[in-house]
C-alpha atoms as a PDB file:
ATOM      1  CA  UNK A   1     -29.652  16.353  -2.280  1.00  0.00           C
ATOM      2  CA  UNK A   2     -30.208  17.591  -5.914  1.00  0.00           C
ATOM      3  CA  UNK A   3     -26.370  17.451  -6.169  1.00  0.00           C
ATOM      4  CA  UNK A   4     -25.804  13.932  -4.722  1.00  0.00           C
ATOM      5  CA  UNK A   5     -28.577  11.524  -6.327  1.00  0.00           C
ATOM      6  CA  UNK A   6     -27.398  12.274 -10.136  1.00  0.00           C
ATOM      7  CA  UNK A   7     -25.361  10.449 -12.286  1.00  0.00           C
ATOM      8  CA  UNK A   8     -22.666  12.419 -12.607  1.00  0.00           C
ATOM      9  CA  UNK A   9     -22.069  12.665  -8.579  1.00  0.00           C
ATOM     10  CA  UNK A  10     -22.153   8.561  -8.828  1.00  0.00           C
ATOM     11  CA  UNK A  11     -19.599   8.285 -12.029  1.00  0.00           C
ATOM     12  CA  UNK A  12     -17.333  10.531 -10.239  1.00  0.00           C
ATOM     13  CA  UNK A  13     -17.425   8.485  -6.884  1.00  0.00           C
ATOM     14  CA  UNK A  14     -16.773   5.231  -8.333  1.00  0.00           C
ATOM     15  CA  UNK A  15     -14.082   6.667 -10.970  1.00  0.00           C
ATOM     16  CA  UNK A  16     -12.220   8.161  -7.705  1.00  0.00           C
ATOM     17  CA  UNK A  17     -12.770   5.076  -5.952  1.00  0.00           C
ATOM     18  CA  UNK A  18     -10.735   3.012  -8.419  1.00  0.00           C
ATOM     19  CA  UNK A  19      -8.385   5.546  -8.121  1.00  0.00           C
ATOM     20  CA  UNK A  20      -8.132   5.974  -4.803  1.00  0.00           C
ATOM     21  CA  UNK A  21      -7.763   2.502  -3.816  1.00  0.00           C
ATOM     22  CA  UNK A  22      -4.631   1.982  -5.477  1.00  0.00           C
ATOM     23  CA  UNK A  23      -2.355   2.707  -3.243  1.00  0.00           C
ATOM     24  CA  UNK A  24      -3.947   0.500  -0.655  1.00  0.00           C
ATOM     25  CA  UNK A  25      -4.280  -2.035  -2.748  1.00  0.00           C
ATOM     26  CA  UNK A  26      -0.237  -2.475  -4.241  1.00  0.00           C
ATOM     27  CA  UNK A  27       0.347  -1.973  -0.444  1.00  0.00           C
ATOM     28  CA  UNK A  28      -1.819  -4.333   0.885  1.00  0.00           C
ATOM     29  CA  UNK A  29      -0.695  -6.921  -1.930  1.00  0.00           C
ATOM     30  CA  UNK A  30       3.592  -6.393  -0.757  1.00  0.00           C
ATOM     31  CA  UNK A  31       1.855  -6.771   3.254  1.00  0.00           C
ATOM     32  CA  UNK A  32       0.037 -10.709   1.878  1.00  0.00           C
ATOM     33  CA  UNK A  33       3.299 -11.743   1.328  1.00  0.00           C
ATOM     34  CA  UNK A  34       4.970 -10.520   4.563  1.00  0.00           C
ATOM     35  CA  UNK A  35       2.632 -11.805   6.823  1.00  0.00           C
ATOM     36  CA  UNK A  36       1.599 -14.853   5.030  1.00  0.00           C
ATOM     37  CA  UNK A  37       5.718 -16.060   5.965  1.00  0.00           C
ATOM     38  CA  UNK A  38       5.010 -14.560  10.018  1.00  0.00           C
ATOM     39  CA  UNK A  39       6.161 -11.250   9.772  1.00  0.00           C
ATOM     40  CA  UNK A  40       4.391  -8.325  10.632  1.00  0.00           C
ATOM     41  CA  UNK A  41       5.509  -5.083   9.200  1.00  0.00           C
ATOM     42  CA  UNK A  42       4.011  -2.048  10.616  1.00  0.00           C
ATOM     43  CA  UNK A  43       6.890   0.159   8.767  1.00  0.00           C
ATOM     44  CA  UNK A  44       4.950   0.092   6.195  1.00  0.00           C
ATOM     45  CA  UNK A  45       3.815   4.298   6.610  1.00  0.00           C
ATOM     46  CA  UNK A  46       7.327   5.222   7.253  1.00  0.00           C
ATOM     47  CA  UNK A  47       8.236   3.118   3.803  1.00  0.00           C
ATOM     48  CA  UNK A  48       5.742   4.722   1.628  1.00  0.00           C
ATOM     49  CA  UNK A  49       6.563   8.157   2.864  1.00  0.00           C
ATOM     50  CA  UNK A  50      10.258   7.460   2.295  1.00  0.00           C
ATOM     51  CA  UNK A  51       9.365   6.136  -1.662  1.00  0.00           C
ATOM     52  CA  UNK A  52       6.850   9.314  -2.119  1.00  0.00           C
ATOM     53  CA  UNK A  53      10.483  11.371  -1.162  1.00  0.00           C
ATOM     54  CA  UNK A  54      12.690   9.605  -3.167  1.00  0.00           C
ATOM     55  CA  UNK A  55      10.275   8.953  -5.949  1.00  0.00           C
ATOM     56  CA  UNK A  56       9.840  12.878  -6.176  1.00  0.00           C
ATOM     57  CA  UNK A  57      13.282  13.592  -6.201  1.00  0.00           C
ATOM     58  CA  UNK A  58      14.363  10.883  -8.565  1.00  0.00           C
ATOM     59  CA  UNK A  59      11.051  11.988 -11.213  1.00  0.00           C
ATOM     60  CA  UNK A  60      12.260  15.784 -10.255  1.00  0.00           C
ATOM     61  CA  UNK A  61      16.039  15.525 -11.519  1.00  0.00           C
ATOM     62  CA  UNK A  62      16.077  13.137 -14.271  1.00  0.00           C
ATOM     63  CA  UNK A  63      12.386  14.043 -15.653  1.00  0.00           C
ATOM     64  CA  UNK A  64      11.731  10.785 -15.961  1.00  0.00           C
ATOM     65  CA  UNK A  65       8.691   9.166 -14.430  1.00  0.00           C
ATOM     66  CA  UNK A  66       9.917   5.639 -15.027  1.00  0.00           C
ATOM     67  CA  UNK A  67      13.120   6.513 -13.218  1.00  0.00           C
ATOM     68  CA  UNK A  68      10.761   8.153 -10.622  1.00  0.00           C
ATOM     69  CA  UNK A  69       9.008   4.535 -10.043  1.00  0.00           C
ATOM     70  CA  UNK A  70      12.238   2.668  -9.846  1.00  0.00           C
ATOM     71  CA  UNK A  71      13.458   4.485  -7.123  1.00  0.00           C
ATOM     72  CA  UNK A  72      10.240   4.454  -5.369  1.00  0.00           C
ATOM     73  CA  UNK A  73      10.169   0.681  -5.509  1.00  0.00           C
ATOM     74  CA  UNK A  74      14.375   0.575  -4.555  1.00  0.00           C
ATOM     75  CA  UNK A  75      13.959   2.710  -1.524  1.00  0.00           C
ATOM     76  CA  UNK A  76      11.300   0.453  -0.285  1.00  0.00           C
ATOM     77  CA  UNK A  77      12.935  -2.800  -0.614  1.00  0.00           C
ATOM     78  CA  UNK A  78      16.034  -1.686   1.142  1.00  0.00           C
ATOM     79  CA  UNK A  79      13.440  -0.056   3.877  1.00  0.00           C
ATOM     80  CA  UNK A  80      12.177  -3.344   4.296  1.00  0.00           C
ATOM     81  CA  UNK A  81      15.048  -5.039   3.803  1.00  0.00           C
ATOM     82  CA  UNK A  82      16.445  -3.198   7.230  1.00  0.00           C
ATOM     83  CA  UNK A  83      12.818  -4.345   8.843  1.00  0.00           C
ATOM     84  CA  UNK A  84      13.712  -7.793   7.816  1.00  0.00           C
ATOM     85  CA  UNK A  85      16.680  -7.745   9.067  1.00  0.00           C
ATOM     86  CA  UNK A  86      15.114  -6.469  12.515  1.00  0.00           C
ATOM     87  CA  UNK A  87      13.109  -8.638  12.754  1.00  0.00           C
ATOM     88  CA  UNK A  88      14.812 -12.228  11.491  1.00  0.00           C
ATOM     89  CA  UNK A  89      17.992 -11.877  11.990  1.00  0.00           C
ATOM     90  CA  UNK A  90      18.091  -9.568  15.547  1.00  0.00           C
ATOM     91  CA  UNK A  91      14.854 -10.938  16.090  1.00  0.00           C
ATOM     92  CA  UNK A  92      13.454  -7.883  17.743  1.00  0.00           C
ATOM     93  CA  UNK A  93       9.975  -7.148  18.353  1.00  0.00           C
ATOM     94  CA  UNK A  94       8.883  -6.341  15.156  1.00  0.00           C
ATOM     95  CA  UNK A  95       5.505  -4.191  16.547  1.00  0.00           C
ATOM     96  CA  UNK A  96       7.828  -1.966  18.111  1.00  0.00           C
ATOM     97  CA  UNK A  97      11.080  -2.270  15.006  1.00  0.00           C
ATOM     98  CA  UNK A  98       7.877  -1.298  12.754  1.00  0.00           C
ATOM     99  CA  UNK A  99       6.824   1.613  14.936  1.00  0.00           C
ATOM    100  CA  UNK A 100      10.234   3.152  14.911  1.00  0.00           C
ATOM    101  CA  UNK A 101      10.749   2.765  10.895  1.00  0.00           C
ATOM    102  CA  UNK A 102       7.611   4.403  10.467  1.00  0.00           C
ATOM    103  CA  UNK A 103       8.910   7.364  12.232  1.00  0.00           C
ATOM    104  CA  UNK A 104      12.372   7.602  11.302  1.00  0.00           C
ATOM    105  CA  UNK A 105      11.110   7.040   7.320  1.00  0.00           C
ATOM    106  CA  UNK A 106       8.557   9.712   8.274  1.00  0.00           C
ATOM    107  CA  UNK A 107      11.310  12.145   9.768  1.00  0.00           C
ATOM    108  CA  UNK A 108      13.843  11.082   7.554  1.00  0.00           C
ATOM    109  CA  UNK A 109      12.083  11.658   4.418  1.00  0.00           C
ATOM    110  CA  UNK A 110      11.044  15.603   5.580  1.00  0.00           C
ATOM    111  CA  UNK A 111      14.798  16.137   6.450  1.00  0.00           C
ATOM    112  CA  UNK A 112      16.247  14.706   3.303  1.00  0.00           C
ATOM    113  CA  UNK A 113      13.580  16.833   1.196  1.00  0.00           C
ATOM    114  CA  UNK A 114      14.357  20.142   3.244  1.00  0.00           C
ATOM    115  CA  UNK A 115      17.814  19.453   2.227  1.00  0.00           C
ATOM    116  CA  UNK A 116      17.799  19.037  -1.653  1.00  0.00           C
ATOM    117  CA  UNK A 117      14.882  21.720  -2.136  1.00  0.00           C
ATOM    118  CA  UNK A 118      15.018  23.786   1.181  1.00  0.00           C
ATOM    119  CA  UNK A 119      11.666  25.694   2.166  1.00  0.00           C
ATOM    120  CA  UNK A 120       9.665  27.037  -0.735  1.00  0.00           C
ATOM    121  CA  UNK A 121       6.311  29.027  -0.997  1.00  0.00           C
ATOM    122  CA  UNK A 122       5.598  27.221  -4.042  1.00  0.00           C
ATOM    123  CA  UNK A 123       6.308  23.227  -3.615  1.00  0.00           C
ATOM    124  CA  UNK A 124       8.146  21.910  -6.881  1.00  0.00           C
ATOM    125  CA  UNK A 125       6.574  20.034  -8.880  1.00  0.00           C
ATOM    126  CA  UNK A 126       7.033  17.053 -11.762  1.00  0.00           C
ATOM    127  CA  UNK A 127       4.170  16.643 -14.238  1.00  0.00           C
ATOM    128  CA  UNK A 128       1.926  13.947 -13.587  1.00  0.00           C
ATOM    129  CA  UNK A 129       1.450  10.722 -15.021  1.00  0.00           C
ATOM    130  CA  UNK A 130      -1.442  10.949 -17.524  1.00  0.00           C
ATOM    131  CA  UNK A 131      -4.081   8.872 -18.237  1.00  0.00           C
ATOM    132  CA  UNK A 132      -4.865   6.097 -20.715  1.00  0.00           C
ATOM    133  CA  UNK A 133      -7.805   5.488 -22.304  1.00  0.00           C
ATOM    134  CA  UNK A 134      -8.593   1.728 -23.459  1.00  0.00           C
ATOM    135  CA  UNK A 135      -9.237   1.532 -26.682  1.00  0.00           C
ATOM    136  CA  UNK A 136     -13.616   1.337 -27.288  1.00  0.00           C
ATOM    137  CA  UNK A 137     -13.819   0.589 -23.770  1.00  0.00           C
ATOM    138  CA  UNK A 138     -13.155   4.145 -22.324  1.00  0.00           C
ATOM    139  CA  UNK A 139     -16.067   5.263 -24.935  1.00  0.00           C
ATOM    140  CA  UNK A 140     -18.739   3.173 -23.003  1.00  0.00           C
ATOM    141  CA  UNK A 141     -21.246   5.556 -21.170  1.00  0.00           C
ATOM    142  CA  UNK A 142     -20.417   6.157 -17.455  1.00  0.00           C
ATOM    143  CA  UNK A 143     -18.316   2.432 -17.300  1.00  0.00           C
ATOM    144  CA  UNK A 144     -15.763   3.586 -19.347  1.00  0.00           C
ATOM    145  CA  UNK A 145     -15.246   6.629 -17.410  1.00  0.00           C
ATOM    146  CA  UNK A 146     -15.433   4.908 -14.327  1.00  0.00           C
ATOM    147  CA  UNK A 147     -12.803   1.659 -14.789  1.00  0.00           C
ATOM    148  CA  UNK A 148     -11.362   2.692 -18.233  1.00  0.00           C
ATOM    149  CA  UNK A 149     -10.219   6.130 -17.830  1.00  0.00           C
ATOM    150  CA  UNK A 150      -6.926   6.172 -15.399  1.00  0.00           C
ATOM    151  CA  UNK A 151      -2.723   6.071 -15.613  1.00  0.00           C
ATOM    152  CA  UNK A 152      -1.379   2.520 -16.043  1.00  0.00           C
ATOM    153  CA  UNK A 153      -0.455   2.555 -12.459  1.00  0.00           C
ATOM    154  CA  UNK A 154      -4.068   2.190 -11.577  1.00  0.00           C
ATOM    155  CA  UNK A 155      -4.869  -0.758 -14.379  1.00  0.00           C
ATOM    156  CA  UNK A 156      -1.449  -2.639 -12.789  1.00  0.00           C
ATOM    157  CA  UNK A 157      -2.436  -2.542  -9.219  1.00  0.00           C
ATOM    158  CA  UNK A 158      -5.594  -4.259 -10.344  1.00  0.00           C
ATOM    159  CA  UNK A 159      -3.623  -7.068 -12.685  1.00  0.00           C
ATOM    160  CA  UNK A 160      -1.231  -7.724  -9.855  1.00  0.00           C
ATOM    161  CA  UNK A 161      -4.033  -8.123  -7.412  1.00  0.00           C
ATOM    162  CA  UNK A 162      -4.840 -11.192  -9.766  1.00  0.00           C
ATOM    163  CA  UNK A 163      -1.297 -12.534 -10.684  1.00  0.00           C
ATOM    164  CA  UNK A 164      -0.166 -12.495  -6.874  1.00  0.00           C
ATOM    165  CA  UNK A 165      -3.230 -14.658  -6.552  1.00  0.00           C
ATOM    166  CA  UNK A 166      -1.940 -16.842  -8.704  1.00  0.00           C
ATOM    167  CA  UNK A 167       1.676 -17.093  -7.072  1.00  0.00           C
ATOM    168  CA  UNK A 168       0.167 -17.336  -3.688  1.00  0.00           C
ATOM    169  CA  UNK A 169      -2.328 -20.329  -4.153  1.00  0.00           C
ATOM    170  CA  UNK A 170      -0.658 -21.955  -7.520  1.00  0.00           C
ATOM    171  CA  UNK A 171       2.894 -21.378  -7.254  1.00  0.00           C
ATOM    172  CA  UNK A 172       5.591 -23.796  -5.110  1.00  0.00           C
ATOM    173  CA  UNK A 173       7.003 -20.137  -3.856  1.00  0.00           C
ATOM    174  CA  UNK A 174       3.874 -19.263  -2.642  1.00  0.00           C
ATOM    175  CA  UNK A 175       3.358 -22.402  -0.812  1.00  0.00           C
ATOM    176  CA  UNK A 176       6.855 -22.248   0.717  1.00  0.00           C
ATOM    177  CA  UNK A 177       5.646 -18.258   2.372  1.00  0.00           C
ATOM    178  CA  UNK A 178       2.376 -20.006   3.070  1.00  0.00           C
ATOM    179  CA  UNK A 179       4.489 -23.124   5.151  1.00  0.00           C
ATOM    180  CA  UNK A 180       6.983 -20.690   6.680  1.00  0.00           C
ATOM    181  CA  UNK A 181       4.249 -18.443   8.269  1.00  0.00           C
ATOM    182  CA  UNK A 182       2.399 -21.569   9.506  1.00  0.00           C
ATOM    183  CA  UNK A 183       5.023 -24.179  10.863  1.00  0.00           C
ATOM    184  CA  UNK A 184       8.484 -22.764   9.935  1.00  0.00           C
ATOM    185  CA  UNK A 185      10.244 -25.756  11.730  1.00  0.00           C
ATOM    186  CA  UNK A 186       8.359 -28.199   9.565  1.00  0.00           C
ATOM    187  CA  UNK A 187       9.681 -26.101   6.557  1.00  0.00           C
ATOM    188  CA  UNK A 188      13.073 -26.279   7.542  1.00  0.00           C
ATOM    189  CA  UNK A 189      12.711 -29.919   8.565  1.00  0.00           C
ATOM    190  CA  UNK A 190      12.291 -30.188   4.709  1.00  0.00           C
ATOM    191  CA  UNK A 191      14.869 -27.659   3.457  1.00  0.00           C
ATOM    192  CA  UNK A 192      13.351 -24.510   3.147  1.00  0.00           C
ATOM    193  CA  UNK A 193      15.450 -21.505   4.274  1.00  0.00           C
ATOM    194  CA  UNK A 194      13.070 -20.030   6.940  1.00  0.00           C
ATOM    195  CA  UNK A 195      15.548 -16.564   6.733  1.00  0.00           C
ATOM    196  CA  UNK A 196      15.671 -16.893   2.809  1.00  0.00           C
ATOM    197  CA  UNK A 197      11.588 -17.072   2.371  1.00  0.00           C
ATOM    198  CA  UNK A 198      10.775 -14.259   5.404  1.00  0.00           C
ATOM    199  CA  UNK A 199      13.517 -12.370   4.001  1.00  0.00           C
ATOM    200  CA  UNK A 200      12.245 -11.768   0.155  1.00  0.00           C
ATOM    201  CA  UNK A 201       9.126 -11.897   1.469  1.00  0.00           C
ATOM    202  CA  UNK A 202       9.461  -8.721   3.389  1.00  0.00           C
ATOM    203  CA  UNK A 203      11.662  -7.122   0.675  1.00  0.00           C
ATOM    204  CA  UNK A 204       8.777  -7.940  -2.034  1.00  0.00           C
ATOM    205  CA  UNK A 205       6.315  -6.338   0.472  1.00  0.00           C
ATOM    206  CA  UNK A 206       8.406  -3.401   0.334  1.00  0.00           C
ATOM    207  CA  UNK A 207       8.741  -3.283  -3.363  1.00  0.00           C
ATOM    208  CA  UNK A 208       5.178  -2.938  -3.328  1.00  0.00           C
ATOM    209  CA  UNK A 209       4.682  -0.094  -0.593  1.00  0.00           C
ATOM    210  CA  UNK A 210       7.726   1.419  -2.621  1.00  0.00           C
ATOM    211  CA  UNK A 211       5.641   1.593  -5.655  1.00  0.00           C
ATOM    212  CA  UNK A 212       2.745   2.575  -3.620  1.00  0.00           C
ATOM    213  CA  UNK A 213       4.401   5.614  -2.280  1.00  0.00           C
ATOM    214  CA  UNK A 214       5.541   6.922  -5.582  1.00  0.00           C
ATOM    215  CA  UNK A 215       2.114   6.461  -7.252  1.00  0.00           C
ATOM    216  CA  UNK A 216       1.242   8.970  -4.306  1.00  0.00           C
ATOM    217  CA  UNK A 217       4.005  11.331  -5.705  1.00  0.00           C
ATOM    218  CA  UNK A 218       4.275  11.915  -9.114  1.00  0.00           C
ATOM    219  CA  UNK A 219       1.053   9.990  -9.957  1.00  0.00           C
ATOM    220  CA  UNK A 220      -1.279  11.650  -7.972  1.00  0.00           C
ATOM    221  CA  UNK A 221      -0.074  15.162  -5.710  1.00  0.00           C
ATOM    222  CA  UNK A 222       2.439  15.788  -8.340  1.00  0.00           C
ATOM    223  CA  UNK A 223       4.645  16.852  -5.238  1.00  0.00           C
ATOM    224  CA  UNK A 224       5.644  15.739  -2.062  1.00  0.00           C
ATOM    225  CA  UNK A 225       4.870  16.096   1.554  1.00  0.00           C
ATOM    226  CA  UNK A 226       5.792  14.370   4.563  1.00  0.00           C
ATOM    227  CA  UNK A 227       1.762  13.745   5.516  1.00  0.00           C
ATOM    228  CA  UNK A 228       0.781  12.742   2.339  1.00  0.00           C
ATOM    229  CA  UNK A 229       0.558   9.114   3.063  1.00  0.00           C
ATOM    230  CA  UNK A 230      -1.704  10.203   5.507  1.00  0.00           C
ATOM    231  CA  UNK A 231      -2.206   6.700   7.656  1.00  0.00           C
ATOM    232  CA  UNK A 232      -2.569   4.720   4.138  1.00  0.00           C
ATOM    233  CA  UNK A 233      -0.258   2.238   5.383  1.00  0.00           C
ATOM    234  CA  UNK A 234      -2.119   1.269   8.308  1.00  0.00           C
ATOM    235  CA  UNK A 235      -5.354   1.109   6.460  1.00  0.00           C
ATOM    236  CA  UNK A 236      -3.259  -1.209   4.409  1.00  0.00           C
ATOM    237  CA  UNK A 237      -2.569  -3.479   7.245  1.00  0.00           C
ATOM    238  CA  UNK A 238      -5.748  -3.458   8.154  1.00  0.00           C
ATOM    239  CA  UNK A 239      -7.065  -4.301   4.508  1.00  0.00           C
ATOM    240  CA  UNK A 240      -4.928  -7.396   4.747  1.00  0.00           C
ATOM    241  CA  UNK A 241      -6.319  -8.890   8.049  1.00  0.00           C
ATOM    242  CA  UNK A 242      -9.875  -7.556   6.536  1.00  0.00           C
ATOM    243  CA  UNK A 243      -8.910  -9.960   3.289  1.00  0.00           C
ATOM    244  CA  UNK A 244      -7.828 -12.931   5.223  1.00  0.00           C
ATOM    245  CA  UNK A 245      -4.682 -12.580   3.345  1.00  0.00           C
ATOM    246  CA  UNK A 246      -6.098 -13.156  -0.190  1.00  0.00           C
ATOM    247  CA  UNK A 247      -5.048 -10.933  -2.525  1.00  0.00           C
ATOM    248  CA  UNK A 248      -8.263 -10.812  -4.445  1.00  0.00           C
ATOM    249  CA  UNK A 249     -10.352 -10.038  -1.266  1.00  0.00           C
ATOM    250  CA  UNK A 250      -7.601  -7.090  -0.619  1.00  0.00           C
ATOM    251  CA  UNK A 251      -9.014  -5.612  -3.941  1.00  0.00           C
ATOM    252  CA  UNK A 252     -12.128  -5.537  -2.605  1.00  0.00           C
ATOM    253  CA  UNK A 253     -11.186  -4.267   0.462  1.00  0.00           C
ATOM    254  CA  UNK A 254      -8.973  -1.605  -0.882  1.00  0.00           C
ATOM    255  CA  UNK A 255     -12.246  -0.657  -2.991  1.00  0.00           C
ATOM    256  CA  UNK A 256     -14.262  -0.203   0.197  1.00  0.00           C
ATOM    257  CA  UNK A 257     -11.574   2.313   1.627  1.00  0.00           C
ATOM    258  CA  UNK A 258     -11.239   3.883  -1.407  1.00  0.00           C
ATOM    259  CA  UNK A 259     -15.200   4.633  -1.715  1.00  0.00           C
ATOM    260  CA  UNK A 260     -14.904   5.991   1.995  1.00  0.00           C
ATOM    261  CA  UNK A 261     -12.179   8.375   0.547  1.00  0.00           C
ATOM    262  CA  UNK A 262     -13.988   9.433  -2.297  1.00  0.00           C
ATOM    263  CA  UNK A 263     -17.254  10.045  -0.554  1.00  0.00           C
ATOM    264  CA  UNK A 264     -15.519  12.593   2.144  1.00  0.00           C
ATOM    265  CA  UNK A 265     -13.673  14.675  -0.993  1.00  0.00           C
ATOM    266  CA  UNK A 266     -16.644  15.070  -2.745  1.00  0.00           C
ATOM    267  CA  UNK A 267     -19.020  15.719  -0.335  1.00  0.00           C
ATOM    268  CA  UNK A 268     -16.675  18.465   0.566  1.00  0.00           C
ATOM    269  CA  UNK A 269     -16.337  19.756  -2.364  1.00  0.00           C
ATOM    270  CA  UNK A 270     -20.304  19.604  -3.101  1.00  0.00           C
ATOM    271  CA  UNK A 271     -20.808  21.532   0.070  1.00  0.00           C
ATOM    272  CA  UNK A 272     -22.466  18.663   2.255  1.00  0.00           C
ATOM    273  CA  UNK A 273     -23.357  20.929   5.357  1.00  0.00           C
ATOM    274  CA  UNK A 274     -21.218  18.287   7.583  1.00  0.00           C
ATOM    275  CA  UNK A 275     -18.025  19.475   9.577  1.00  0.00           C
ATOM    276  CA  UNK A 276     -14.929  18.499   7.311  1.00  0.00           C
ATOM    277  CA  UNK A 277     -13.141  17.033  10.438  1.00  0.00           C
ATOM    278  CA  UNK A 278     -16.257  14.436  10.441  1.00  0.00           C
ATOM    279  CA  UNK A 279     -15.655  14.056   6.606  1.00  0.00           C
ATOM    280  CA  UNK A 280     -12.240  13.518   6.964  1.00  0.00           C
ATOM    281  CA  UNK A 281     -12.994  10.606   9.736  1.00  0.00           C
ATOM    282  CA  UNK A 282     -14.877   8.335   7.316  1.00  0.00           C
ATOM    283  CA  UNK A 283     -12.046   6.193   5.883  1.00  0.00           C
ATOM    284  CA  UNK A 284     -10.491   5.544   9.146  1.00  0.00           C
ATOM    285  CA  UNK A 285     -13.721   5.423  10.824  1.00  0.00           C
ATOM    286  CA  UNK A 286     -14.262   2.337   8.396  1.00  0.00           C
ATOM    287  CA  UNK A 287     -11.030   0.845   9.151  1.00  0.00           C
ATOM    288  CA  UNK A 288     -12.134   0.707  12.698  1.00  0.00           C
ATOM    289  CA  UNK A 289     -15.171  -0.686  12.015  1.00  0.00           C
ATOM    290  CA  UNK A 290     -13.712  -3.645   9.451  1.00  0.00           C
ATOM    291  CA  UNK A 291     -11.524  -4.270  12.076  1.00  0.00           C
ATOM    292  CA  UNK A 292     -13.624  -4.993  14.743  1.00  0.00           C
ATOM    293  CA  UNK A 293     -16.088  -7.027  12.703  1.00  0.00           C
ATOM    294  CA  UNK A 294     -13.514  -9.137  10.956  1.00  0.00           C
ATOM    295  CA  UNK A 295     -10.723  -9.964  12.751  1.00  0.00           C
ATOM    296  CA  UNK A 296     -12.248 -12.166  15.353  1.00  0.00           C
ATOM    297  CA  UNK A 297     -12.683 -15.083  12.124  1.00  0.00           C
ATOM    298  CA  UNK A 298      -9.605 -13.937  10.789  1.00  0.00           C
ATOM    299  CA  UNK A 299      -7.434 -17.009  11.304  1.00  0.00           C
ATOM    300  CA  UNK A 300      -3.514 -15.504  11.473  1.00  0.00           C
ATOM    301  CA  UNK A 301      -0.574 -17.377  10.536  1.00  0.00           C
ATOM    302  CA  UNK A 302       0.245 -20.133  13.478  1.00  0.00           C
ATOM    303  CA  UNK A 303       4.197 -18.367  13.575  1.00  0.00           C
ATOM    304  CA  UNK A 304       2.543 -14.768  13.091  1.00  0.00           C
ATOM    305  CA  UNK A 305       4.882 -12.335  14.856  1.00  0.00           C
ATOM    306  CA  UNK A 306       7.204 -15.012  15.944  1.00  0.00           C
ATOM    307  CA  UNK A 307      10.475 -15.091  15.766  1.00  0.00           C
ATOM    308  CA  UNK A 308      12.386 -18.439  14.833  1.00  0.00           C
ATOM    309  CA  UNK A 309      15.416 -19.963  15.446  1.00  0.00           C
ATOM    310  CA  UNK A 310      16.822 -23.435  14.221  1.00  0.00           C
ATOM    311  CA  UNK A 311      18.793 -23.452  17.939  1.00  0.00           C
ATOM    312  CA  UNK A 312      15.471 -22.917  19.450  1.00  0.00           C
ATOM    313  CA  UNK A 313      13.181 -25.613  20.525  1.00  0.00           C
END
């Protein structure tokens, strides 16, 4: 107990917490704008793992971190792009099309790896991206270390969380996703493309999971493995029906998984006389939980999951 109620144990929860949420939280943000136009995209595991791989590789050969990013963020669009193309256009049933991109991107991403670097004792690596300090505000006792003191990957999640707000609630795009998910033959009664809006929709969502997967990469592990996106996609999904599909609630949402992460790391690594399979519950443990206690008022899309078709009546 000595170790847990000091300030140091607290500083270092909260600073991992902001860290740890960010990849929930740019995934989560891409996932608003999917199912805010009616589709549901459970790809979104097989996505990131797929950006972590090609995010690696890209960072790896060109030693380039930027270049690492953009092909991160290209590999997911054009993974979503394929879900999008499931799902409007063949107009399959997107629980199951997501289900099978999350394990062929899973699969996929382990056999394309195995290829380029083969099997190694010693996983290659790319050096990390390093952290910036604000200026004065990273100097503040214990606040600056906690919210001031991270990569600009971190600082971006949390201004994008704010500007898709914006674009959501304040922008005509935003309305046109919003109209789409909720009465997509009233949108195309007045001229909006129905295909157009679900289709950048899902591709921006991917963007997002893209840039998600390669913050896990070369921002974070430094490497790559096929289970490092360890069921951060789902929680993602889950963050969005636990936000109602506002993109400032997903921050706080993302924040709550995050602290469940951080607490199970460090109370590992403190010792806590709990069994680490316990420990390693927590954050999904919590996603079960938000779940069940939230999505009864959650109030889904009125097209959610539906397919549409101007032929159809």
């Amino acid at each position: 107990m000595d170790n847990i109620f000091t300030a140091t144990f607290f500083v270092s929860i909260f600073a991992s917490t902001i860290r740890l949420a960010t990849p929930i939280l740019l995934t989560a943000l891409g996932e608003i704008y999917t199912q805010r136009s009616g589709i549901l995209n459970l790809g979104l595991e097989g996505t990131m793992t797929m950006s972590a791989m090609a995010g690696f590789v890209c960072a790896y050969f060109s030693k380039s971190l930027f270049i690492g990013f953009l092909g991160g963020i290209v590999i997911g669009m054009i993974c979503s792009a394929f879900m999008a193309f499931l799902s409007v256009t063949i107009r399959a049933n997107q629980v199951i099309a997501g289900t099978a991109l999350t394990i062929l991107g899973i699969g996929f991403s382990s056999f394309i790896y195995r290829i380029i670097f083969g099997i190694q004792k010693l996983p290659p690596q790319v050096e990390s991206l390093t952290k910036f300090d604000v200026p004065l505000l990273s100097r503040i006792p214990y606040i600056g270390t906690i919210f001031f003191q991270h990569n600009l990957i971190v600082y971006l999640a949390y201004i994008l969380a704010i500007i898709n707000w914006v674009v959501l609630e304040k922008t005509t795009f935003g309305l046109n996703v919003k109209a789409v998910g909720e009465h997509p033959r009233a949108a195309d009664s007045k001229g909006i493309s129905v295909t157009k809006i679900r289709y950048t929709a899902v591709i921006i969502g991917g963007a997002f999971a893209g840039l998600s997967g390669a913050f896990m990469s070369i921002a974070y592990m430094n490497s790559f493995s096929d289970t490092m996106i360890a069921g951060r996609g789902f929680i993602a999904v889950a963050v969005v029906v636990f936000a109602r599909w506002n993109p400032l609630r997903a921050m706080a949402g993302s924040l709550l998984f995050g602290i469940a992460s951080a607490l199970q790391i460090r109370f590992q690594a403190i010792g806590v006389p709990i069994p680490n399979q316990f420990l390693l519950m927590l954050p999904y443990l919590v996603t079960i939980i938000a779940l069940i206690t939230v999505s009864k008022k959650a109030e889904f899309p009125s097209a959610y999951t539906k397919p549409y078709s101007r032929m159809e009546r």
